[in-house]
C-alpha atoms as a PDB file:
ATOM      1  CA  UNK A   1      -9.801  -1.327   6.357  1.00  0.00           C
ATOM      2  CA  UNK A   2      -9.939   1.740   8.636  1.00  0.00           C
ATOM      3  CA  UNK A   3      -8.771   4.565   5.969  1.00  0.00           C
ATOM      4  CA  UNK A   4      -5.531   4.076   7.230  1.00  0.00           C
ATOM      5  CA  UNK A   5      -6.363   5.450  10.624  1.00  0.00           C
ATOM      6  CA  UNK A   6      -3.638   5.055  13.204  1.00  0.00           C
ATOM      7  CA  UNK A   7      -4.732   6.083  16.386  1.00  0.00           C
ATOM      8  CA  UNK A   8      -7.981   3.245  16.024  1.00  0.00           C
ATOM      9  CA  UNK A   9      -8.177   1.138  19.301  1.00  0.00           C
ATOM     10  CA  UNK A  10      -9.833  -1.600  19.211  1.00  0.00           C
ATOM     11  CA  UNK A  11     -13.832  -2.003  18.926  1.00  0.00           C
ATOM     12  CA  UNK A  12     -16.258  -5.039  18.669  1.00  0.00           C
ATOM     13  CA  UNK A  13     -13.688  -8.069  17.581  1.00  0.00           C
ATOM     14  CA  UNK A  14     -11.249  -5.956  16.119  1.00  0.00           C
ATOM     15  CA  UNK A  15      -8.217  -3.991  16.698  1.00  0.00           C
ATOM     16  CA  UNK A  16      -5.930  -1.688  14.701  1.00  0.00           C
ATOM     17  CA  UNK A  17      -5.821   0.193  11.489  1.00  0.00           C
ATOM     18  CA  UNK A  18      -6.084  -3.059   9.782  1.00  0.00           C
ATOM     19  CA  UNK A  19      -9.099  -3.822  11.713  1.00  0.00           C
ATOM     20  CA  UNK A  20      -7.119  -7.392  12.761  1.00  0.00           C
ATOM     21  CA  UNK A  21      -9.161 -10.105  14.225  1.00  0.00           C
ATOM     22  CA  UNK A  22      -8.123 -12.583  17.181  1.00  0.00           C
ATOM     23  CA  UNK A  23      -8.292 -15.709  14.592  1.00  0.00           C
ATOM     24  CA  UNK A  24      -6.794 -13.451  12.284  1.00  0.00           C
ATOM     25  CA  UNK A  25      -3.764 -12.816  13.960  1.00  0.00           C
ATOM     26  CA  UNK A  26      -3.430 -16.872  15.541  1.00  0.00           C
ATOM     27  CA  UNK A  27      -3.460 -17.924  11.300  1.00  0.00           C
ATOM     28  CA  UNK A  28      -0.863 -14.849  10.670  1.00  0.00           C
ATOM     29  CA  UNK A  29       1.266 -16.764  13.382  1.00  0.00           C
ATOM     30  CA  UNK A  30       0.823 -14.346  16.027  1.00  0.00           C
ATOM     31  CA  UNK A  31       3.324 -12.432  15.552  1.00  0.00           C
ATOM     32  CA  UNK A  32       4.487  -9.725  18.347  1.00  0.00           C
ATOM     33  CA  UNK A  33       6.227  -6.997  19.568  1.00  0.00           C
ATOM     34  CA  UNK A  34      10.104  -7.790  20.340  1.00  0.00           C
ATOM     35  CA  UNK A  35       9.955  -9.113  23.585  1.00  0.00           C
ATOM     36  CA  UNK A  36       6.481 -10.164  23.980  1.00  0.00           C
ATOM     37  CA  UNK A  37       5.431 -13.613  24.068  1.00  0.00           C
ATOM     38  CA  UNK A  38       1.836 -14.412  21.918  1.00  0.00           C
ATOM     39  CA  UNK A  39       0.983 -16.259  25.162  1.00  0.00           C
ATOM     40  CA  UNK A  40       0.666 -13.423  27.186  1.00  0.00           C
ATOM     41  CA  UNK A  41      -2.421 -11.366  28.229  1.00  0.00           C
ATOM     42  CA  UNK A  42      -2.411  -8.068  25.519  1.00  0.00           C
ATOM     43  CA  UNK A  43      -0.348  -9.380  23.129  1.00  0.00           C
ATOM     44  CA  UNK A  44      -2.484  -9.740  20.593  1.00  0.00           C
ATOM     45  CA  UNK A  45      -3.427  -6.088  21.553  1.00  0.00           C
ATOM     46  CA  UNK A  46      -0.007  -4.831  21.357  1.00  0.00           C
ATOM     47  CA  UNK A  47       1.081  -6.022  18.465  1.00  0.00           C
ATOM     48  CA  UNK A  48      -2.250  -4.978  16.172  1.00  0.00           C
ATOM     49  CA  UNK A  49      -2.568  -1.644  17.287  1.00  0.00           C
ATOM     50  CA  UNK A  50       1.493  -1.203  16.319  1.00  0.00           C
ATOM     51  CA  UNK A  51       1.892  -0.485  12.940  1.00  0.00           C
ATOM     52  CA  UNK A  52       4.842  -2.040  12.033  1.00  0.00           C
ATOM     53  CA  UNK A  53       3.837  -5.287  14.038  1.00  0.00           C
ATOM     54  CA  UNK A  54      -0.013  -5.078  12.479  1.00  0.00           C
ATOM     55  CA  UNK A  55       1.507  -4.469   8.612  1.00  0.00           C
ATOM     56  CA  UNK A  56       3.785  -8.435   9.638  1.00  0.00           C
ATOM     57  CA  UNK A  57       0.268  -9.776  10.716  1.00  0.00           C
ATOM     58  CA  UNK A  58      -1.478  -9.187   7.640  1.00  0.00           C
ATOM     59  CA  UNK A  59       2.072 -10.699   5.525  1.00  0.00           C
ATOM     60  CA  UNK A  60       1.908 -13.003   7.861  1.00  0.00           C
ATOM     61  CA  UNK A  61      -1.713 -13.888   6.638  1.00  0.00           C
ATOM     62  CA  UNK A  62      -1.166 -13.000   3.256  1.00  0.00           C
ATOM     63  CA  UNK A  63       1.497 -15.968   3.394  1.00  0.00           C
ATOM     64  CA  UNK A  64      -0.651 -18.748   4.595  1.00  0.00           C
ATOM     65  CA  UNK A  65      -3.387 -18.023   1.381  1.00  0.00           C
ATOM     66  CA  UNK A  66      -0.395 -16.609  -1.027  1.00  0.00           C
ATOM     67  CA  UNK A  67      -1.899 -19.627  -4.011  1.00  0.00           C
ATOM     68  CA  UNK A  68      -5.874 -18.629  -3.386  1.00  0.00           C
ATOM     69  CA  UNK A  69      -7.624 -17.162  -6.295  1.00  0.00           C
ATOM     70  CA  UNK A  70     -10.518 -16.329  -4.437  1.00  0.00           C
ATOM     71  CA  UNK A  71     -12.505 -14.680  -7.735  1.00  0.00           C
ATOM     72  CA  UNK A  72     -11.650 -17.915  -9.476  1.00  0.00           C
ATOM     73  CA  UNK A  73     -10.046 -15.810 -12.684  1.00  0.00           C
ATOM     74  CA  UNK A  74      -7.119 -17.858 -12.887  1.00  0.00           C
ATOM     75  CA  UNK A  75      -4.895 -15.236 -11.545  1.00  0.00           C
ATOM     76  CA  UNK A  76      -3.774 -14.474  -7.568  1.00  0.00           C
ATOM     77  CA  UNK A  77      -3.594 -10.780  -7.540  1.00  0.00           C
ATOM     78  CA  UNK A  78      -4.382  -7.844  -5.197  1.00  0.00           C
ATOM     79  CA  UNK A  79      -8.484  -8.357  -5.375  1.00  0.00           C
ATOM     80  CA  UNK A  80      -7.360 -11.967  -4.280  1.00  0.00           C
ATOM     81  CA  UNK A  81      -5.548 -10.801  -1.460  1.00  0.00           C
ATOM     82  CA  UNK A  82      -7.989  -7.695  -0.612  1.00  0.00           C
ATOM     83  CA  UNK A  83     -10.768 -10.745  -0.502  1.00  0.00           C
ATOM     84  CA  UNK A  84      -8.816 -13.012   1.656  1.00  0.00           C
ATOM     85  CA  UNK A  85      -8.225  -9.669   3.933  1.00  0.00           C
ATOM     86  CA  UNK A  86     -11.625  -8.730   3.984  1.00  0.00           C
ATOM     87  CA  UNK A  87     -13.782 -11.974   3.683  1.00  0.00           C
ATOM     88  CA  UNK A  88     -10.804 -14.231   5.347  1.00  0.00           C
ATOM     89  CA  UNK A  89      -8.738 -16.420   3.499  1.00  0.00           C
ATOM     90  CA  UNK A  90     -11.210 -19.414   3.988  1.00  0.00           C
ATOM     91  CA  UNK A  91     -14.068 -17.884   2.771  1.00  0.00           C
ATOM     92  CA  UNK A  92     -12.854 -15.256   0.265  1.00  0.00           C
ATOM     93  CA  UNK A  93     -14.956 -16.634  -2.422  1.00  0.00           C
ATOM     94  CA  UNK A  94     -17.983 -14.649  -1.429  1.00  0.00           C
ATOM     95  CA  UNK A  95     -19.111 -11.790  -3.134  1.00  0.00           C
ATOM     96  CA  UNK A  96     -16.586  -8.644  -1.748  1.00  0.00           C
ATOM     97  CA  UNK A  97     -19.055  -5.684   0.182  1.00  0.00           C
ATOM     98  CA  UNK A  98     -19.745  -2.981  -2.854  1.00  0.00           C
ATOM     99  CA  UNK A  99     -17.975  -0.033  -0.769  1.00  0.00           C
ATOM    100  CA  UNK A 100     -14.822  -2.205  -0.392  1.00  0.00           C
ATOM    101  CA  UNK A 101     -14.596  -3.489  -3.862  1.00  0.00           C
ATOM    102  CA  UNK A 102     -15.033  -0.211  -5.199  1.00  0.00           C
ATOM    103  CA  UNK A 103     -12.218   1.614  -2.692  1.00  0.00           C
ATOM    104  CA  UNK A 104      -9.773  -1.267  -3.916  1.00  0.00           C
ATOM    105  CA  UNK A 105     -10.343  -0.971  -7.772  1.00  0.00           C
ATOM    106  CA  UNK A 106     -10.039   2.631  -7.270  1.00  0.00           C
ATOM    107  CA  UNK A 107      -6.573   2.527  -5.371  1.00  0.00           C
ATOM    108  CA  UNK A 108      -5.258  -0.350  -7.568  1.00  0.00           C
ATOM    109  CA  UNK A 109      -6.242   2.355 -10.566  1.00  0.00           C
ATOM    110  CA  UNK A 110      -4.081   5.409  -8.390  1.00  0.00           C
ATOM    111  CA  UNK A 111      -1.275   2.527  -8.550  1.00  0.00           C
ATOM    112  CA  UNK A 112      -1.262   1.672 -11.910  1.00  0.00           C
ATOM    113  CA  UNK A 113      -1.637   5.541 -12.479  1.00  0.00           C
ATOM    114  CA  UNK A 114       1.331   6.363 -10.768  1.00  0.00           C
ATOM    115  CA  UNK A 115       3.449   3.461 -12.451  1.00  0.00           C
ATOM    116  CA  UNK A 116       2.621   4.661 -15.783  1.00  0.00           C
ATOM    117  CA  UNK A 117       3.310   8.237 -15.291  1.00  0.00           C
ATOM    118  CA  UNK A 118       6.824   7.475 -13.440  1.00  0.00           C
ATOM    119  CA  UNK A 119       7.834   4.955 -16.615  1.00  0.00           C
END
């Protein structure tokens, strides 16, 4: 979401490298950092501009939509789970933005590059 950008704050209703919302992070379970308590001022804060604690948010998301075939093409893959990502998991039937789509398909293709040429 941010081009893997680790020192991103947060800006407008986001926070992290992820670019995690609030709601986001209550449906990922809210995770935290050890010792922090979800309740408490900043925690939400804290744990999405952590990287290790952001990456468990989005699982954490990724989790609660894990059956959603959001393109409807009868399979739950990683454009199903970029959707839910980008569009939210309720809502991740919408058309994806253009630039996104296009950044995914072209990682997904580095992937499946790199598979091929390690087999």
């Amino acid at each position: 979401m941010s081009g893997c950008n680790l020192t991103r704050g947060c800006a407008e209703d986001d926070c992290g490298m992820f670019r995690i919302t609030r709601l986001y992070w209550v449906d990922a379970g809210q995770p935290t950092l050890q010792l922090d308590d979800p309740k408490t001022d900043g925690a939400y804060q804290r744990c999405t501009l952590d990287p290790v604690c952001a990456a468990r948010t989005v699982r954490g998301y990724m989790n609660k939509f894990i059956d959603k075939d959001c393109n409807g093409d009868g399979t739950v893959d990683c454009m199903d789970y970029a959707a839910s990502h980008f569009l939210s998991g309720y809502s991740c039937s919408a058309p994806l933005d253009n630039d996104y789509a296009k950044t995914m398909r072209s990682c997904l293709a580095q992937v499946a590059g790199l598979a091929i040429n390690k087999s």
